[in-house]
N, C-alpha and C. Protein backbone atom coordinates (compact mmCIF):
# COMPACT_ATOMS: atom_id res chain seq x y z
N UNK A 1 90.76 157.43 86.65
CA UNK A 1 89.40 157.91 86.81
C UNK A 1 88.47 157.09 85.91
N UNK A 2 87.27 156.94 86.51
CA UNK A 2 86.28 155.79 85.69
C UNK A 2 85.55 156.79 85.00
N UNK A 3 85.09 156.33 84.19
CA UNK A 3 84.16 157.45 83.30
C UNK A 3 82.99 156.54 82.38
N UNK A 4 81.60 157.50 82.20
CA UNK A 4 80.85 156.71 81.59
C UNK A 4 81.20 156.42 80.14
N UNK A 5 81.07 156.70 79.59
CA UNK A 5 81.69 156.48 78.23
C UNK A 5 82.29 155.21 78.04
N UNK A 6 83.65 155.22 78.56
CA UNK A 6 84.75 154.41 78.22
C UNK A 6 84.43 153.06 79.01
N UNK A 7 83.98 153.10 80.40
CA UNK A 7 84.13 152.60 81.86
C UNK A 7 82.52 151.75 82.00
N UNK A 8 81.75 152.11 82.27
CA UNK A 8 80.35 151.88 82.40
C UNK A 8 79.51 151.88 81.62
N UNK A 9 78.86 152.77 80.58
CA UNK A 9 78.50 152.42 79.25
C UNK A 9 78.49 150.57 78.82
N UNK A 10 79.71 150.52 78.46
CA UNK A 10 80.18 149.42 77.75
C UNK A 10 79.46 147.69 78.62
N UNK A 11 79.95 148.41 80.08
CA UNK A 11 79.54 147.22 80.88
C UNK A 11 77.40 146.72 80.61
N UNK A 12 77.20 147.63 80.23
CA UNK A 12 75.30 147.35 79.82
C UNK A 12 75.52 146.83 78.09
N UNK A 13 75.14 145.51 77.84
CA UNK A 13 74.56 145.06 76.61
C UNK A 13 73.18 145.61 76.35
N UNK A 14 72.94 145.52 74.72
CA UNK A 14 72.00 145.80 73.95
C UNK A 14 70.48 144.87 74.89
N UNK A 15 70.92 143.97 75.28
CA UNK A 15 69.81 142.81 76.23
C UNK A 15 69.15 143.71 77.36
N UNK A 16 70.19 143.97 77.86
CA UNK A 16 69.89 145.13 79.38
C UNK A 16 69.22 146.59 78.86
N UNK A 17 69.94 147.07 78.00
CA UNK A 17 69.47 148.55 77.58
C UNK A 17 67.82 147.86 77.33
N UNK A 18 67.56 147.07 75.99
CA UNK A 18 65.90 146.69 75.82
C UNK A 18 65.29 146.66 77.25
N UNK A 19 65.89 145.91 78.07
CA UNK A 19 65.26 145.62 79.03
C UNK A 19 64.46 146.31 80.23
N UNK A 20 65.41 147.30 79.85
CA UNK A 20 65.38 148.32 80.93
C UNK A 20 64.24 149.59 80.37
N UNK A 21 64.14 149.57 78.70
CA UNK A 21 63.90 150.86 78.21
C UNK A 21 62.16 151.54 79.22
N UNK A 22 61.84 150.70 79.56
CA UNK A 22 60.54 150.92 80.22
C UNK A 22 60.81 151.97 81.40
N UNK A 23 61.54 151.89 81.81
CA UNK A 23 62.21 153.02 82.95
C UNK A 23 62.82 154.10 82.62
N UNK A 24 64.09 153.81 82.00
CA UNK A 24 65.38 154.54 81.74
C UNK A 24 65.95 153.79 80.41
N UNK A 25 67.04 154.57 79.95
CA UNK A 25 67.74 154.06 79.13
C UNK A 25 69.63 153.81 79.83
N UNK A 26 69.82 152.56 79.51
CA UNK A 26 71.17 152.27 80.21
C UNK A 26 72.16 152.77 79.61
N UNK A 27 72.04 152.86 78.41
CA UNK A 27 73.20 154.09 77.34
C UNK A 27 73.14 155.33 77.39
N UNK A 28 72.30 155.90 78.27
CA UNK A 28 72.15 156.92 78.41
C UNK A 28 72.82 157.63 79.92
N UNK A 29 73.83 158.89 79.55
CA UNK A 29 74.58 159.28 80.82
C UNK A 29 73.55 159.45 81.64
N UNK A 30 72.52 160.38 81.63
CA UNK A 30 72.32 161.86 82.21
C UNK A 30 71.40 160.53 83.22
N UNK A 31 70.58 159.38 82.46
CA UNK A 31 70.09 158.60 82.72
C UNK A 31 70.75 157.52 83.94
N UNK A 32 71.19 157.20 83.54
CA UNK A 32 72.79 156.43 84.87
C UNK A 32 72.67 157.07 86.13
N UNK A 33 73.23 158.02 85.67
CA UNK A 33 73.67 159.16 86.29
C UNK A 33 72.50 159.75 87.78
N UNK A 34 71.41 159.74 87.05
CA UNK A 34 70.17 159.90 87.48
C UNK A 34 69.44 158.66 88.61
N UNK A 35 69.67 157.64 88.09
CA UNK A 35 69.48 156.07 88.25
C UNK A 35 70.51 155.59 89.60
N UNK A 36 71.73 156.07 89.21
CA UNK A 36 72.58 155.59 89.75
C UNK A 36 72.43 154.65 91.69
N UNK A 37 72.09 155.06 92.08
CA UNK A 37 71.79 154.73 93.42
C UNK A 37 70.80 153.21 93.61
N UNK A 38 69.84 153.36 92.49
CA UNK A 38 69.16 152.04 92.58
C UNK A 38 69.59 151.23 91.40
N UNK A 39 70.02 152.16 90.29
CA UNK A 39 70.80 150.67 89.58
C UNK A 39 72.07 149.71 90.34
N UNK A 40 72.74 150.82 91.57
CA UNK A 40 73.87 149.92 91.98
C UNK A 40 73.20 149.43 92.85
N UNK A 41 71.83 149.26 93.55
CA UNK A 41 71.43 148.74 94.83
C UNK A 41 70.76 147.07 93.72
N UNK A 42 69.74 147.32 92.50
CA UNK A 42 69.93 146.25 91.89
C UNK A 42 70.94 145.33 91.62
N UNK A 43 71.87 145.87 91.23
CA UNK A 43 73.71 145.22 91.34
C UNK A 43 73.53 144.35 92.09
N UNK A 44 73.85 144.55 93.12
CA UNK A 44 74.56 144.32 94.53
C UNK A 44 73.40 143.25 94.72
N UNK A 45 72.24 143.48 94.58
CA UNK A 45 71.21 142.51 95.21
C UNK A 45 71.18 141.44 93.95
N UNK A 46 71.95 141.21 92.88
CA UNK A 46 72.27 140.19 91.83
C UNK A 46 70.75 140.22 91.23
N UNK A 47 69.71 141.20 91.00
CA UNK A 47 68.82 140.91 89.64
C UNK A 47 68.64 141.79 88.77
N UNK A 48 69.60 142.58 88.39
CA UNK A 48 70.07 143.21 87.43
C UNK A 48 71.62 143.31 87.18
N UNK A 49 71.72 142.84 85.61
CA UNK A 49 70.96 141.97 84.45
C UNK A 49 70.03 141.09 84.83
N UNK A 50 68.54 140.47 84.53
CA UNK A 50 67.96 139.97 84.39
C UNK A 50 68.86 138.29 84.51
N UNK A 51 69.32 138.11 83.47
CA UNK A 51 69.61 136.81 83.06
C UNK A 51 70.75 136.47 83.82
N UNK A 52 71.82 137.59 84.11
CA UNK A 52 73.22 137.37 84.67
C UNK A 52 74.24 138.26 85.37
N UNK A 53 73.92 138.11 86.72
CA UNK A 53 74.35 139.23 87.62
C UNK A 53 76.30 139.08 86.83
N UNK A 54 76.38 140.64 87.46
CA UNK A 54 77.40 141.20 86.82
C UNK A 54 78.86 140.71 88.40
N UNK A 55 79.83 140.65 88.15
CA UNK A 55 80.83 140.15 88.71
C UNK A 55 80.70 141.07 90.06
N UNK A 56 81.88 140.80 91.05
CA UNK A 56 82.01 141.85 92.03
C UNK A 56 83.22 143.05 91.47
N UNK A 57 83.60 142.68 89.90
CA UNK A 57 84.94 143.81 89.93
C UNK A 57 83.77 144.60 88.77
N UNK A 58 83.19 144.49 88.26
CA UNK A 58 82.20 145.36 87.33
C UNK A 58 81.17 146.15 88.45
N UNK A 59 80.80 145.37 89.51
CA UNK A 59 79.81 146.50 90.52
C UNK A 59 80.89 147.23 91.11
N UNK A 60 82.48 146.67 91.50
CA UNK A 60 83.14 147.86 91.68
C UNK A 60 83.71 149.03 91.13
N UNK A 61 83.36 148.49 89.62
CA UNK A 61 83.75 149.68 89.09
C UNK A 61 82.62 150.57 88.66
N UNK A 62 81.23 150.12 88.62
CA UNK A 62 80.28 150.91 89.15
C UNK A 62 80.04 152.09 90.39
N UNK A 63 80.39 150.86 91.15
CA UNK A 63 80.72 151.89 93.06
C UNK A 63 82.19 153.10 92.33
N UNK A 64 82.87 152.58 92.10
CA UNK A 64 84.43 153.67 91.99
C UNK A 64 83.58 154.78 91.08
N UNK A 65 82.70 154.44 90.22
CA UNK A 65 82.64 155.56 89.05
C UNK A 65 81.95 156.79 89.80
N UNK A 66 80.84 156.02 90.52
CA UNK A 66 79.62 157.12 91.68
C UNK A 66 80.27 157.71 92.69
N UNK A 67 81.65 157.16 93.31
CA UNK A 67 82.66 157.70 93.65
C UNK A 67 83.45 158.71 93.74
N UNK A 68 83.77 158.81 91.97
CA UNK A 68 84.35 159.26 92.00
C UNK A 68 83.64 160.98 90.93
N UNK A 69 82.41 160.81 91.64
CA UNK A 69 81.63 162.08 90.96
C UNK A 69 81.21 162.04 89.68
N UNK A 70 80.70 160.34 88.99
CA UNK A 70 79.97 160.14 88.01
C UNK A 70 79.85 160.64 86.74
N UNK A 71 81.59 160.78 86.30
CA UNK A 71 82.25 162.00 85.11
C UNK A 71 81.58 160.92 84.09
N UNK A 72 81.17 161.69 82.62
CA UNK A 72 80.53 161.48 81.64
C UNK A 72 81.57 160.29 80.98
């Protein structure tokens, strides 16, 4: 089971969290959590991160986490 904490959390640097703070906060569950649907549609469309789209096994473990009912 993917989980934010351990799983997703980790995958957002201090670069992305600043980046983002204008919206949401990326360290933040309830926030993700909330987000979730257009942070993975940014993913997928490669401009978030800003500087360096994230692999296809990190957006899948994004997709698996929303999946799998977006446990903390």
């Amino acid at each position: 089971m993917v989980g934010f904490e351990q799983d997703i959390r980790p995958l957002f640097r201090e670069f992305d969290r600043t980046e983002m703070e204008f919206a949401f906060d990326l360290w933040s569950y309830e926030d993700v959590k909330e987000h979730a649907d257009s942070i993975l549609e940014r993913l997928e469309a490669g401009d978030m991160p800003c500087d360096l789209p994230w692999s296809e096994e990190q957006i899948e473990r994004f997709r698996q986490w929303m999946a799998e009912g977006m446990q903390p």
